[in-house]
PDB file of N, CA and C in Angstrom:
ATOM      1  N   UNK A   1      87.045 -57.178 120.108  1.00  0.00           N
ATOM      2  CA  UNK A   1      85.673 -56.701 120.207  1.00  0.00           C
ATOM      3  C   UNK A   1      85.122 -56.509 118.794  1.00  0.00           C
ATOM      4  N   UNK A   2      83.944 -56.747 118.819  1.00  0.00           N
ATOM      5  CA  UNK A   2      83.090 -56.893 117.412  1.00  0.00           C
ATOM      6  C   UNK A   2      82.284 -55.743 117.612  1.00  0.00           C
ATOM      7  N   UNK A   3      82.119 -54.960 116.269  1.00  0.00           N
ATOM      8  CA  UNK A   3      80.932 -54.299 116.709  1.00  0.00           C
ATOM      9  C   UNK A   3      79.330 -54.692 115.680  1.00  0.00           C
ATOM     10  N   UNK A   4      78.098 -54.912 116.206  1.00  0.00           N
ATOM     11  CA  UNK A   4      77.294 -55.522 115.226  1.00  0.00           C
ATOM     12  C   UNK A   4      76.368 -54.390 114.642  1.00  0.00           C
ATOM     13  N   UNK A   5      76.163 -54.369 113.793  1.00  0.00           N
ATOM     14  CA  UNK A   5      74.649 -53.428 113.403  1.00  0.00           C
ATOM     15  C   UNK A   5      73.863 -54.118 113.579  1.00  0.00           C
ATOM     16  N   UNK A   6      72.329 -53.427 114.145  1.00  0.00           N
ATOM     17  CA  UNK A   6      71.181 -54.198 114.332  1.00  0.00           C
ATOM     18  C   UNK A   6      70.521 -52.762 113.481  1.00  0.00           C
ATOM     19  N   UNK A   7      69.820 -53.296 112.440  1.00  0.00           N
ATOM     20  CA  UNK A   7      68.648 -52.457 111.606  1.00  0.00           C
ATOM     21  C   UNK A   7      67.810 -52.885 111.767  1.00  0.00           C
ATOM     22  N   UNK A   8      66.242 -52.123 111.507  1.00  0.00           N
ATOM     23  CA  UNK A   8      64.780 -52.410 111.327  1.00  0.00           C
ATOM     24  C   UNK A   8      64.344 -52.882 112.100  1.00  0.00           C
ATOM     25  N   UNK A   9      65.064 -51.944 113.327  1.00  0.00           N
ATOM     26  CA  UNK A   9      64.358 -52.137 114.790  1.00  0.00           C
ATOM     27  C   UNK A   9      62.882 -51.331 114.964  1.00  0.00           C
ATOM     28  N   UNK A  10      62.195 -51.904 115.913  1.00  0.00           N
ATOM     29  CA  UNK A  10      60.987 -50.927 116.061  1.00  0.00           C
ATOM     30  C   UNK A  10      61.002 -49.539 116.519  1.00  0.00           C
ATOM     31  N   UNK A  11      60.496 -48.837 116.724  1.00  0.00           N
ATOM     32  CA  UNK A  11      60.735 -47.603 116.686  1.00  0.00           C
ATOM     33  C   UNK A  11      60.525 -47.531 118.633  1.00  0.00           C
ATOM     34  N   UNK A  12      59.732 -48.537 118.808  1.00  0.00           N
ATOM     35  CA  UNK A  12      59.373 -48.721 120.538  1.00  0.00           C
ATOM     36  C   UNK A  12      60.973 -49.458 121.566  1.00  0.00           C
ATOM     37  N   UNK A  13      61.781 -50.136 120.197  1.00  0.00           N
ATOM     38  CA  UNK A  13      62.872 -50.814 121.315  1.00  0.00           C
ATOM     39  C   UNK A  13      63.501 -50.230 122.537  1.00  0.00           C
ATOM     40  N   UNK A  14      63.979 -50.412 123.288  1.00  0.00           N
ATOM     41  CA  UNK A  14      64.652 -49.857 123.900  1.00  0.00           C
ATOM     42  C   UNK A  14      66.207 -50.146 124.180  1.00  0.00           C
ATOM     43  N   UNK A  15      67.415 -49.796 124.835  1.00  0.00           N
ATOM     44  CA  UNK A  15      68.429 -50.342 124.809  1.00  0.00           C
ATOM     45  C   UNK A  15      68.451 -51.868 125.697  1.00  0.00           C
ATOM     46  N   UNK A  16      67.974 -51.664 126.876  1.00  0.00           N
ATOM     47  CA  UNK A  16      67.357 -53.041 127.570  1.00  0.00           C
ATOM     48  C   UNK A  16      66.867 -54.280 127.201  1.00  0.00           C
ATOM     49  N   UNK A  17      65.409 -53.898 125.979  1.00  0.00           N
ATOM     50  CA  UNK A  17      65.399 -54.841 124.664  1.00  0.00           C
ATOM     51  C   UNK A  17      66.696 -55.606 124.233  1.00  0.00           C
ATOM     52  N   UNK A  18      67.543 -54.594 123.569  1.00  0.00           N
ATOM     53  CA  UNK A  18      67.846 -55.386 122.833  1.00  0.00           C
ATOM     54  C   UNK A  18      69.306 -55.584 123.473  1.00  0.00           C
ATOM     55  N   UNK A  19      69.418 -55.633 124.505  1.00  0.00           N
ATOM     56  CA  UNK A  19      70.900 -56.496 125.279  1.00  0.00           C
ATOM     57  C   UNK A  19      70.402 -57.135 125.941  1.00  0.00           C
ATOM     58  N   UNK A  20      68.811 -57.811 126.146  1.00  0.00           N
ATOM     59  CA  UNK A  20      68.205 -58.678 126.616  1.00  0.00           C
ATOM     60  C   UNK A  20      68.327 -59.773 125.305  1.00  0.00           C
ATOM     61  N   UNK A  21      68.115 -59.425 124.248  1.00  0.00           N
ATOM     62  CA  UNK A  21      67.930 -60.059 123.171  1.00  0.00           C
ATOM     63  C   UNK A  21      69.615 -60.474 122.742  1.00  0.00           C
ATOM     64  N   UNK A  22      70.395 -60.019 122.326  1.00  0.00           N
ATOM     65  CA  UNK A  22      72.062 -60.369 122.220  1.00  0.00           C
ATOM     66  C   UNK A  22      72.602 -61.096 123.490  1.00  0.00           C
ATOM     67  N   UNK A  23      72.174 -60.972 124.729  1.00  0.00           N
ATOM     68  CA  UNK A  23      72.417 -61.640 126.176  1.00  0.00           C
ATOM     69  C   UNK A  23      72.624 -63.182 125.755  1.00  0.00           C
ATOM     70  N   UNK A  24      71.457 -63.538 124.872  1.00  0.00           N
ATOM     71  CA  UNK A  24      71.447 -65.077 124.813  1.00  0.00           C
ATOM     72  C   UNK A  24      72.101 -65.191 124.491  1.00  0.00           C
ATOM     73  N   UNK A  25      73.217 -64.718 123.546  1.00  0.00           N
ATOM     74  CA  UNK A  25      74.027 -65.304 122.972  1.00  0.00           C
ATOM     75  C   UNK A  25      75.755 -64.796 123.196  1.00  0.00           C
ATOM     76  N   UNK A  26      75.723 -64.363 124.408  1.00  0.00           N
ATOM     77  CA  UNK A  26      76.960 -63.988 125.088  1.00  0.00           C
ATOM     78  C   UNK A  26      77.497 -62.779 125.789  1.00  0.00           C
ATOM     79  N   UNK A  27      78.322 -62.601 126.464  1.00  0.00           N
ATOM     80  CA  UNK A  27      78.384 -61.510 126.453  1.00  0.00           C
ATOM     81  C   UNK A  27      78.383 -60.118 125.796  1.00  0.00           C
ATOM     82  N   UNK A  28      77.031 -59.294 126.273  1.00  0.00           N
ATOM     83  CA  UNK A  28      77.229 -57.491 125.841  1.00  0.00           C
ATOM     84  C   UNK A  28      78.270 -56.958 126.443  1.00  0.00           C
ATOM     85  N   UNK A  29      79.117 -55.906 125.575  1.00  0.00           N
ATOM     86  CA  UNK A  29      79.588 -54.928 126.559  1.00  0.00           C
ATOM     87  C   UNK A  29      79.010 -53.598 126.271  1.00  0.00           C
ATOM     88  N   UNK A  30      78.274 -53.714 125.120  1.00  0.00           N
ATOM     89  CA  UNK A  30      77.708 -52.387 124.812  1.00  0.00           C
ATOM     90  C   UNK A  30      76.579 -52.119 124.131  1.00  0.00           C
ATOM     91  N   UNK A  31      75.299 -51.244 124.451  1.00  0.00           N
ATOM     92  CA  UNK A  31      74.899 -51.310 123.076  1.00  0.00           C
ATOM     93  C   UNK A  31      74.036 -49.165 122.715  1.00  0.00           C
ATOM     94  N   UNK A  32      74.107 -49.437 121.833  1.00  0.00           N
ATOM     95  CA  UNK A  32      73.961 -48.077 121.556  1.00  0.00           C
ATOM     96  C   UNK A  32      72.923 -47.989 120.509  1.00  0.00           C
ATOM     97  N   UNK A  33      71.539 -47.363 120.534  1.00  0.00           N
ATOM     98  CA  UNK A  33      70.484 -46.832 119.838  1.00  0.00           C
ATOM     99  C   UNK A  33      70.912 -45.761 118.885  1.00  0.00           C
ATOM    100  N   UNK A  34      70.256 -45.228 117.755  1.00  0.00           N
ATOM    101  CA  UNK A  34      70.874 -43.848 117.175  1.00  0.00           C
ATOM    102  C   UNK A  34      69.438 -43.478 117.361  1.00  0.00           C
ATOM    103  N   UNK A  35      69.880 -42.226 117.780  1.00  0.00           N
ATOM    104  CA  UNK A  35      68.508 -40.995 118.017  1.00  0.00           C
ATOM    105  C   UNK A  35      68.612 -40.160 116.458  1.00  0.00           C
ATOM    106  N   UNK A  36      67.657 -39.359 116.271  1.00  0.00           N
ATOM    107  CA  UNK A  36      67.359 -38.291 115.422  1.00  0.00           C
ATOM    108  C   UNK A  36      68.370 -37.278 116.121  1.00  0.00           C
ATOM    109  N   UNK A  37      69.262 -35.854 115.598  1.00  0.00           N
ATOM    110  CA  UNK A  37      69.577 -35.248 116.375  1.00  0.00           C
ATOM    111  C   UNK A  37      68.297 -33.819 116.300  1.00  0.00           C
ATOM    112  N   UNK A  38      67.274 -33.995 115.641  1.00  0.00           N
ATOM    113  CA  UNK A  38      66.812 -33.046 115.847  1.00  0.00           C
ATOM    114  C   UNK A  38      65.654 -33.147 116.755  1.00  0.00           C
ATOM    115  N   UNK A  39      64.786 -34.624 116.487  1.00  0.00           N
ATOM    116  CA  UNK A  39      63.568 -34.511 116.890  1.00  0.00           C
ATOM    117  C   UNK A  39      64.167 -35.668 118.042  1.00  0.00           C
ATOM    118  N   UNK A  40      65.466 -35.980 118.065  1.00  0.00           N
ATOM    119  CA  UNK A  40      65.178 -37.453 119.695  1.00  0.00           C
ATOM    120  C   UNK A  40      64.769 -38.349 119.555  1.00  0.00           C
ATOM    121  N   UNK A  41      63.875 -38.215 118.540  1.00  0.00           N
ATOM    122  CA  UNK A  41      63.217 -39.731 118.255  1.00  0.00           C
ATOM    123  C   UNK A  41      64.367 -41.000 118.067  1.00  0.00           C
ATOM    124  N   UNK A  42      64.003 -42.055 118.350  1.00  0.00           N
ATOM    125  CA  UNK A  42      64.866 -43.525 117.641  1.00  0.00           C
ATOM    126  C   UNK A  42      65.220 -43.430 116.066  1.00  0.00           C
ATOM    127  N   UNK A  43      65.665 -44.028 115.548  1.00  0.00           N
ATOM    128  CA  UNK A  43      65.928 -44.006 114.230  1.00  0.00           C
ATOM    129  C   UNK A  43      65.968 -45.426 113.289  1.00  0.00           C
ATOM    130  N   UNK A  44      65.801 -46.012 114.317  1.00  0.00           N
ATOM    131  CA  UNK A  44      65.205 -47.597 113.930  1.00  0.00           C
ATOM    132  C   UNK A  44      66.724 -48.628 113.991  1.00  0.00           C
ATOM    133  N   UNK A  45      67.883 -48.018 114.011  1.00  0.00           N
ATOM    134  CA  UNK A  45      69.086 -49.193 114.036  1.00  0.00           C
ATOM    135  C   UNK A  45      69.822 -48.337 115.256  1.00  0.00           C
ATOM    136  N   UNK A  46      70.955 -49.740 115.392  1.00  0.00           N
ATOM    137  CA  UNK A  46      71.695 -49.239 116.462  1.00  0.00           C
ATOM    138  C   UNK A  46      72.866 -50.019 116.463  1.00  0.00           C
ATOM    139  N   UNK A  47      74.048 -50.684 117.513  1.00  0.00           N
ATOM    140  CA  UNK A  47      75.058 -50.977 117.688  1.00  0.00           C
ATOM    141  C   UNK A  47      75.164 -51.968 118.594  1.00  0.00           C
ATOM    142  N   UNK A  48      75.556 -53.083 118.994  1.00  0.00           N
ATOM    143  CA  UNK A  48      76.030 -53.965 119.940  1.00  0.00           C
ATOM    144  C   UNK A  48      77.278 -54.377 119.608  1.00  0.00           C
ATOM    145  N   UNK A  49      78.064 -54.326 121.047  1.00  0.00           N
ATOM    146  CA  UNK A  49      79.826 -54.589 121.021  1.00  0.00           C
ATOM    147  C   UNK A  49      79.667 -55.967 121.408  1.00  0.00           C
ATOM    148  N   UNK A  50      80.177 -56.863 121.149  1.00  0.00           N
ATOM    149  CA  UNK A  50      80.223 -58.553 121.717  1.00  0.00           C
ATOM    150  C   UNK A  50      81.779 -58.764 121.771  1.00  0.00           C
ATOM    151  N   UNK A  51      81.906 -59.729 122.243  1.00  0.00           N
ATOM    152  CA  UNK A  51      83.631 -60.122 121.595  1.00  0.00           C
ATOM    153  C   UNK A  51      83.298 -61.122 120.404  1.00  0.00           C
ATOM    154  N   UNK A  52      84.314 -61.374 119.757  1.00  0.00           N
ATOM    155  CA  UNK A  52      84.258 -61.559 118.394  1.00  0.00           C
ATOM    156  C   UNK A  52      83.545 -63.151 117.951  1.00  0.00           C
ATOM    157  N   UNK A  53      83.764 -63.688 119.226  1.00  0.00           N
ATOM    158  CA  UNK A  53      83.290 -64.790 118.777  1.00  0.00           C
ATOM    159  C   UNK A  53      81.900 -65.355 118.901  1.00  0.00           C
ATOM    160  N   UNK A  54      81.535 -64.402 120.160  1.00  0.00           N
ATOM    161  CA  UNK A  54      79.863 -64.670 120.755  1.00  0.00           C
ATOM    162  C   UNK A  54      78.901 -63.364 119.595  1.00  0.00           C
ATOM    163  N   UNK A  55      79.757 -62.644 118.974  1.00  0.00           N
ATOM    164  CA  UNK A  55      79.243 -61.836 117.996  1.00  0.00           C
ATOM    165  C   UNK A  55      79.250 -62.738 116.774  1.00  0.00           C
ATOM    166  N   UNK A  56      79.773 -63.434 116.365  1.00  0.00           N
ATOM    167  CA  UNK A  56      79.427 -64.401 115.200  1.00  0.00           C
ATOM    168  C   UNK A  56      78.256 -65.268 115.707  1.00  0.00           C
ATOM    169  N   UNK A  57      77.725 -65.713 116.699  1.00  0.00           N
ATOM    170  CA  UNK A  57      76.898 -66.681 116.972  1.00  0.00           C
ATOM    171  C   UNK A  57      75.738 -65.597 116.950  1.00  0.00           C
ATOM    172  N   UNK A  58      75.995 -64.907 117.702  1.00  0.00           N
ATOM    173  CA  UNK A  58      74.548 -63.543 117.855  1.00  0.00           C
ATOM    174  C   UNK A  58      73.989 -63.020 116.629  1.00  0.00           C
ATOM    175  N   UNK A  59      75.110 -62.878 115.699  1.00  0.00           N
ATOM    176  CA  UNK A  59      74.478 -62.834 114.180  1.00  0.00           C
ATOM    177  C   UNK A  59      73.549 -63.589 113.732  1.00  0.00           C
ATOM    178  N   UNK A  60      74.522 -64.650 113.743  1.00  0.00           N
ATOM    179  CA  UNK A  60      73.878 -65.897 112.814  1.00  0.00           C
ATOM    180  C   UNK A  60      72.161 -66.427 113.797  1.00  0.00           C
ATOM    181  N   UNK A  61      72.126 -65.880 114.984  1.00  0.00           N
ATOM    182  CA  UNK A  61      70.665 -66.192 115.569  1.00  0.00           C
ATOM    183  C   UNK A  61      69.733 -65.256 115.336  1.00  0.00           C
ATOM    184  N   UNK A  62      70.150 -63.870 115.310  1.00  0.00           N
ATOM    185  CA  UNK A  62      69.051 -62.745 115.480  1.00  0.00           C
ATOM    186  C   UNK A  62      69.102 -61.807 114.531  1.00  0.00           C
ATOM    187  N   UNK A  63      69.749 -62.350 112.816  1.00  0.00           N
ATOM    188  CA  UNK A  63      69.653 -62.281 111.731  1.00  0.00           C
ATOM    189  C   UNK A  63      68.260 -62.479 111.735  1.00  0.00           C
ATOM    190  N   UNK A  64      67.265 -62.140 111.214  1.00  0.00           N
ATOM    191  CA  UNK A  64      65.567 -62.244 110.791  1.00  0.00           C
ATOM    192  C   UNK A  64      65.168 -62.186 111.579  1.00  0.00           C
ATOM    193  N   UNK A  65      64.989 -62.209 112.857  1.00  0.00           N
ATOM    194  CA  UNK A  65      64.481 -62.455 114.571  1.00  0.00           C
ATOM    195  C   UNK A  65      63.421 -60.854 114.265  1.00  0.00           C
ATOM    196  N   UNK A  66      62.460 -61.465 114.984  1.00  0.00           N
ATOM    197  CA  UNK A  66      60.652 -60.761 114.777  1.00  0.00           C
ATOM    198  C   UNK A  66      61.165 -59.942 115.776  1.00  0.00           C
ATOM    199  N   UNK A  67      61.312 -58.584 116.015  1.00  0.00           N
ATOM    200  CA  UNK A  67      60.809 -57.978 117.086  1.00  0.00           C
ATOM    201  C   UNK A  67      60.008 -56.776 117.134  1.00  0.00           C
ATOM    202  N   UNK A  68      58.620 -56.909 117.375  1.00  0.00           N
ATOM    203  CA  UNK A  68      57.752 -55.926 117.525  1.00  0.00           C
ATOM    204  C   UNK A  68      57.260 -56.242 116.037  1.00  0.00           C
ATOM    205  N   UNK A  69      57.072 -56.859 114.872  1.00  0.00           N
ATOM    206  CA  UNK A  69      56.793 -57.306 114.507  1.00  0.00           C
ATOM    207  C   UNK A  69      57.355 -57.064 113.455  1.00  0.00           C
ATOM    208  N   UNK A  70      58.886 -57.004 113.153  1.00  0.00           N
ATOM    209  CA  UNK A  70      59.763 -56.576 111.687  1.00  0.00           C
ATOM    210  C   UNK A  70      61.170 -57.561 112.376  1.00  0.00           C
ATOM    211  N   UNK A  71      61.345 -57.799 110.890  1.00  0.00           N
ATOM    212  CA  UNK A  71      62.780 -58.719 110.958  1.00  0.00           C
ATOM    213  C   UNK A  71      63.988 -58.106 110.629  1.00  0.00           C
ATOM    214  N   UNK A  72      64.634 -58.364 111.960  1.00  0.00           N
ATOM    215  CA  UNK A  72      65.649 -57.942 112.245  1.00  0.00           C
ATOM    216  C   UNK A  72      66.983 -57.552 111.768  1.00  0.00           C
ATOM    217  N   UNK A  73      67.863 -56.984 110.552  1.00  0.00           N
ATOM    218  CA  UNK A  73      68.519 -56.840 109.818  1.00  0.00           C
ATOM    219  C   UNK A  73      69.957 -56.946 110.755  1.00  0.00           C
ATOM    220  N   UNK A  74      70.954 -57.884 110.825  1.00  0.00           N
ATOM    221  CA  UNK A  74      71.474 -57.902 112.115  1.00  0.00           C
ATOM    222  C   UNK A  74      72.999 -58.773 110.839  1.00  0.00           C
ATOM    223  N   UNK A  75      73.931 -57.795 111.033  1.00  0.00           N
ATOM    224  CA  UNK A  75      75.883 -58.096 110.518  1.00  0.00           C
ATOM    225  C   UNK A  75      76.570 -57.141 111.236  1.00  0.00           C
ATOM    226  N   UNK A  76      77.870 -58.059 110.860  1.00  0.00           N
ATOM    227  CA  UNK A  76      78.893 -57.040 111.417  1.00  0.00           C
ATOM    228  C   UNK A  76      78.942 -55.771 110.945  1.00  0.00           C
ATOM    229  N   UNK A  77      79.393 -54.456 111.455  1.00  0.00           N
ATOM    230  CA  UNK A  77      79.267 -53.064 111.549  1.00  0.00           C
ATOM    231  C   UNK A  77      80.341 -53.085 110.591  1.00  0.00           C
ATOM    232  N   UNK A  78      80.073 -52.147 109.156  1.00  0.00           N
ATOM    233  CA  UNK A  78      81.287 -51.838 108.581  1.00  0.00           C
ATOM    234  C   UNK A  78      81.634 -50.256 109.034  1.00  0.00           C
ATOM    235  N   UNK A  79      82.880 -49.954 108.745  1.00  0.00           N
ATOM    236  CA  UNK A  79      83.553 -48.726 108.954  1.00  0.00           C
ATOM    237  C   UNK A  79      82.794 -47.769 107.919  1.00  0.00           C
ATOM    238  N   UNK A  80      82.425 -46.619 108.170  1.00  0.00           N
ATOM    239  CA  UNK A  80      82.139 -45.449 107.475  1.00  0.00           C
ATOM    240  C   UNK A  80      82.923 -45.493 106.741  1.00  0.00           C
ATOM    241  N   UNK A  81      82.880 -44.897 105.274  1.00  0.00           N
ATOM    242  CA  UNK A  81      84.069 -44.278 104.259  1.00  0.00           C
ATOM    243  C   UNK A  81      84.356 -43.106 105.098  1.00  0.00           C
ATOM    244  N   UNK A  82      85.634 -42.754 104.599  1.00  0.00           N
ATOM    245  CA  UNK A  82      86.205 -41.225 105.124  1.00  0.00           C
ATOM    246  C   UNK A  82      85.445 -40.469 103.881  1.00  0.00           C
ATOM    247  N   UNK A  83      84.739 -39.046 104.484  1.00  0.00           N
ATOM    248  CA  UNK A  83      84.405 -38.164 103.740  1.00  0.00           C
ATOM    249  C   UNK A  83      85.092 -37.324 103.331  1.00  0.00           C
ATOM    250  N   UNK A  84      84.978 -36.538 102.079  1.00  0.00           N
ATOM    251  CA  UNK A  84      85.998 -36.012 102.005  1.00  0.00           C
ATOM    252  C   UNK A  84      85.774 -34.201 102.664  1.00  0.00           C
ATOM    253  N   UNK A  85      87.294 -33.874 102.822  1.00  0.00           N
ATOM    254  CA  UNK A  85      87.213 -32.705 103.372  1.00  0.00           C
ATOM    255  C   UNK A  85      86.504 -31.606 102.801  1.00  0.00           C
ATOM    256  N   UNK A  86      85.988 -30.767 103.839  1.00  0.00           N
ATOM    257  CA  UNK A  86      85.171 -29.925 102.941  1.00  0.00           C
ATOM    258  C   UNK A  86      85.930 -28.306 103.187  1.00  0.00           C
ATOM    259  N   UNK A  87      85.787 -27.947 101.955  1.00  0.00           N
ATOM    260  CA  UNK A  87      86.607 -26.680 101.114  1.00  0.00           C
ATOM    261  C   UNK A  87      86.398 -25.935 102.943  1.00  0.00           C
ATOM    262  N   UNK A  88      87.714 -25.106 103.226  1.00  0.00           N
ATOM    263  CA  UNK A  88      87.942 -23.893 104.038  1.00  0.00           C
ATOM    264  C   UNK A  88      87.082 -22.806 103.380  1.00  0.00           C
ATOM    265  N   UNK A  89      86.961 -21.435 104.223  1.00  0.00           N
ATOM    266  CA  UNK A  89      86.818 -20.202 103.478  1.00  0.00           C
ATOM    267  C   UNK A  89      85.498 -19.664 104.306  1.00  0.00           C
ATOM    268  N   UNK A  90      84.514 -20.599 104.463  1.00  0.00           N
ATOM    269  CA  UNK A  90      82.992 -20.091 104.686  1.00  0.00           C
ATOM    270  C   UNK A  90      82.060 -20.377 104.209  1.00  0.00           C
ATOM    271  N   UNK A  91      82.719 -21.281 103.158  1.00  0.00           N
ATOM    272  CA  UNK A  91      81.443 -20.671 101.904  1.00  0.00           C
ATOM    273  C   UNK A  91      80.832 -19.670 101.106  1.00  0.00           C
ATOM    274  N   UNK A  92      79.964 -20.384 100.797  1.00  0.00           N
ATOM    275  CA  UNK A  92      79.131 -18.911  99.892  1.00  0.00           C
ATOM    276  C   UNK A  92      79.487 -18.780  98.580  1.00  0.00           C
ATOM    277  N   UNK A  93      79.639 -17.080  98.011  1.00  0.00           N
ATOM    278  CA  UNK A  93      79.634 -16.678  96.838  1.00  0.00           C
ATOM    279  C   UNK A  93      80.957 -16.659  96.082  1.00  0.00           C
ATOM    280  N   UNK A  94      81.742 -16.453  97.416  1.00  0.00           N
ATOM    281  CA  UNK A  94      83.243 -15.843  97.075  1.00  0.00           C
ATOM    282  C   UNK A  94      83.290 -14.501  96.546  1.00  0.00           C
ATOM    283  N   UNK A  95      84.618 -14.313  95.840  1.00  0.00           N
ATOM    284  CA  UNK A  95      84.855 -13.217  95.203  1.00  0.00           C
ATOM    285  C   UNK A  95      84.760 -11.738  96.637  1.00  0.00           C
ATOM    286  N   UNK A  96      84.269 -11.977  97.763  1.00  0.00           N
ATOM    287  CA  UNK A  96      84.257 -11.353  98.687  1.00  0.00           C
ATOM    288  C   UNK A  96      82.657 -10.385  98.914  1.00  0.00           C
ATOM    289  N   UNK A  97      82.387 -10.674  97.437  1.00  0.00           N
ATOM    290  CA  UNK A  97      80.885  -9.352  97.555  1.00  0.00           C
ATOM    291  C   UNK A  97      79.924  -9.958  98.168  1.00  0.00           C
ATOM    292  N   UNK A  98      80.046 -11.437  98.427  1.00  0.00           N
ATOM    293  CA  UNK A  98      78.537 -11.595  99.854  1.00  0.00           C
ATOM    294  C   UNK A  98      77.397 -12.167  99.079  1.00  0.00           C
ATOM    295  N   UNK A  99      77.631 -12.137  97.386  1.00  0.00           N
ATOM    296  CA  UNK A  99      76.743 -12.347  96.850  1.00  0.00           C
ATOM    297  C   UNK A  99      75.859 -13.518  96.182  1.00  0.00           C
ATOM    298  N   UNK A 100      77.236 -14.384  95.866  1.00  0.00           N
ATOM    299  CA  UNK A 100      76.745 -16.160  95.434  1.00  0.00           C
ATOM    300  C   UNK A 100      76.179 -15.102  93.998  1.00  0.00           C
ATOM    301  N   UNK A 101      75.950 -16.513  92.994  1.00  0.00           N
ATOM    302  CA  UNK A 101      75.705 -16.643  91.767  1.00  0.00           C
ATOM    303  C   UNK A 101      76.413 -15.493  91.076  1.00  0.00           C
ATOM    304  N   UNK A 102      76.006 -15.369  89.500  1.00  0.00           N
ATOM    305  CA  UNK A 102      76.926 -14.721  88.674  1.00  0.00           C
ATOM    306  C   UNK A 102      77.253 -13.163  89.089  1.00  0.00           C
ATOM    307  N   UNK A 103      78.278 -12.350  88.687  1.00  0.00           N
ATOM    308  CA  UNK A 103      77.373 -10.828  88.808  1.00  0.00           C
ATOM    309  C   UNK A 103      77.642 -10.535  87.682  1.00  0.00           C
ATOM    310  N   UNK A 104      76.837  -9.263  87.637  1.00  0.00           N
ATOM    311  CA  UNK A 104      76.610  -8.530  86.301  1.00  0.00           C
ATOM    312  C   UNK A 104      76.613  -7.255  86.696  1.00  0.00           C
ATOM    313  N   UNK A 105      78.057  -6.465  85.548  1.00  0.00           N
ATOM    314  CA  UNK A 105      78.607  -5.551  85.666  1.00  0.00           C
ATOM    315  C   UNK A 105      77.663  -4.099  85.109  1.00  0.00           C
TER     316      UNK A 105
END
């Protein structure tokens, strides 16, 4: 299984769109929009799973492909970097006084 990025989608697509649009070119098994997590809104890219080989053809077609009237930014999905871990404790000031920045004695 392949997974593809599709960027500089319209903000109107829907998931239907665009596994109507990857359909031509083989089997979907998946496809996934990214929302805002605050406001819900779309976020303009998203995800389609193909198998690996009808995902090389789906590229190479709907690479620049107009929809809604912006061209389509469309490769294989790379892996996130691992982030790095972030410090235990809570945060904050330290030192325990609650306070953040210098103190003065």
């Amino acid at each position: 299984m392949t997974t593809i990025y599709v960027g500089n989608l319209p903000f109107s697509a829907t998931e239907d769109e665009v596994r109507g649009l990857f359909e031509r070119h083989g089997k979907v098994e998946s496809v996934k929009l990214v929302m805002d997590r605050e406001t819900g809104r779309p976020r303009g890219f998203g995800f389609v799973d193909m198998s690996a080989s009808d995902a090389q053809t789906a590229i190479q077609q709907t690479n620049g492909f107009q929809m809604g009237g912006r061209p389509l930014r469309v490769n294989e999905a790379q892996e996130r970097p691992a982030r790095a871990p972030r410090p235990s404790g809570g945060g904050g000031g330290g030192g325990g006084s609650g306070g953040g920045g210098p103190r003065r004695w």
